[in-house]
Protein backbone atom coordinates (compact mmCIF):
# COMPACT_ATOMS: atom_id res chain seq x y z
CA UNK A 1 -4.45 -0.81 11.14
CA UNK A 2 -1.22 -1.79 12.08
CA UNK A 3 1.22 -0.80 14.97
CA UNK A 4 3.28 1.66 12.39
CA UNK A 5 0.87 2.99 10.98
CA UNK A 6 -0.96 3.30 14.43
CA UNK A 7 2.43 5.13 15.64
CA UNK A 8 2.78 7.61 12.67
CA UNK A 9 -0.96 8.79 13.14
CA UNK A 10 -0.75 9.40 16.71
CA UNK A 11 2.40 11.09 16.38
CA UNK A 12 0.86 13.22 13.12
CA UNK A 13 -1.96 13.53 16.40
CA UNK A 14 0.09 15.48 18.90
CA UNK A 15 2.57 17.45 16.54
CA UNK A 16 -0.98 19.44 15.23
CA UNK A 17 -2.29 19.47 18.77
CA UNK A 18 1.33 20.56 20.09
CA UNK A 19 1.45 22.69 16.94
CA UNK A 20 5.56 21.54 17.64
CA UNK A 21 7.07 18.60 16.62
CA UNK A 22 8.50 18.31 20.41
CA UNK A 23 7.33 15.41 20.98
CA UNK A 24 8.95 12.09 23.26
CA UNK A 25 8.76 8.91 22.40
CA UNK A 26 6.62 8.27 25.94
CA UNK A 27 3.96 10.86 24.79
CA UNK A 28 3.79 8.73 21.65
CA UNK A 29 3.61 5.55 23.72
CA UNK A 30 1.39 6.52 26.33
CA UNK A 31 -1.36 7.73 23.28
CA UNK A 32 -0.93 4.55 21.78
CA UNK A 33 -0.94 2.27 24.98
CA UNK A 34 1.70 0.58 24.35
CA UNK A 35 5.37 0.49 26.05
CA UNK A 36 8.43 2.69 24.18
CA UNK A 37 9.92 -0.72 23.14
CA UNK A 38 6.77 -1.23 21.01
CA UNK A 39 7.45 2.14 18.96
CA UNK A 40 11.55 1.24 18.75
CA UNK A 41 10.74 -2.58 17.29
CA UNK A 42 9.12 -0.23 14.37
CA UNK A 43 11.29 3.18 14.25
CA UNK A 44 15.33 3.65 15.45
CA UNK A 45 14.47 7.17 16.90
CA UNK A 46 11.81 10.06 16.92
CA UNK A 47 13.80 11.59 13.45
CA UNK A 48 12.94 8.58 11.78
CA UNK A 49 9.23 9.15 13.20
CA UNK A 50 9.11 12.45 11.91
CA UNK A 51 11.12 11.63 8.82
CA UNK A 52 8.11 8.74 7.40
CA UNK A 53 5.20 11.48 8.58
CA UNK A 54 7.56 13.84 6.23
CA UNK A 55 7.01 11.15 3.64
CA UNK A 56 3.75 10.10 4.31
CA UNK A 57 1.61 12.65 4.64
CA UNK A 58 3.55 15.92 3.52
CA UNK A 59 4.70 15.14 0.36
CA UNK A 60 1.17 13.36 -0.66
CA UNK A 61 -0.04 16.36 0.07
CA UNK A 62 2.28 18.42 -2.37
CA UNK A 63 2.24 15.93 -5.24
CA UNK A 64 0.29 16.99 -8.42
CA UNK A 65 -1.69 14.39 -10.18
CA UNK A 66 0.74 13.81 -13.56
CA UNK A 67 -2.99 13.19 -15.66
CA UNK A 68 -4.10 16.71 -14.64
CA UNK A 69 -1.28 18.44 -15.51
CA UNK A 70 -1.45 16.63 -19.07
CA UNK A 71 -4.36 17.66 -19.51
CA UNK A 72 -4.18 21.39 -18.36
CA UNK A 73 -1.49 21.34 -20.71
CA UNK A 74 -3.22 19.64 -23.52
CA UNK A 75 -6.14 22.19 -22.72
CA UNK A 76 -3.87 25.06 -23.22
CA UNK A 77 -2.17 23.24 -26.51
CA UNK A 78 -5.63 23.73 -27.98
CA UNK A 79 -6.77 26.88 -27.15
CA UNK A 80 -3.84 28.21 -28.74
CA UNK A 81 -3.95 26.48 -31.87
């Protein structure tokens, strides 16, 4: 796993353990073990942190599968008919 991806799980970590997103960027760090220059080579600030977890994990979870829908709808196509 790499140091990103290292960072946005951690982070992910402590926002459900914090059940906030009030997290610093030396709670991050100190998880991690590495120094807060480490996480800034990677992100600009904790909003970009928040805004790839956002990505990454939130809208994954959200996202229908575009084959099962198709095919629920195909489904209903035929019980009609």
């Amino acid at each position: 796993m790499n140091t990103k991806q290292l960072i946005l799980e951690k982070t992910l970590k402590l926002m459900i353990e914090k059940q906030n997103s009030l997290i610093s960027i030396r709670e991050i760090s100190t998880a991690i073990g590495i120094a807060t220059g480490g996480i800034y080579h990677h992100f600009s600030n904790k909003e970009e942190i928040y805004n790839e977890i956002t990505e990454k994990y939130y809208m994954d979870y959200y996202r229908f599968d575009i084959d099962e829908l198709r095919q629920i709808k195909g489904n209903a196509c035929n019980i009609n008919s």
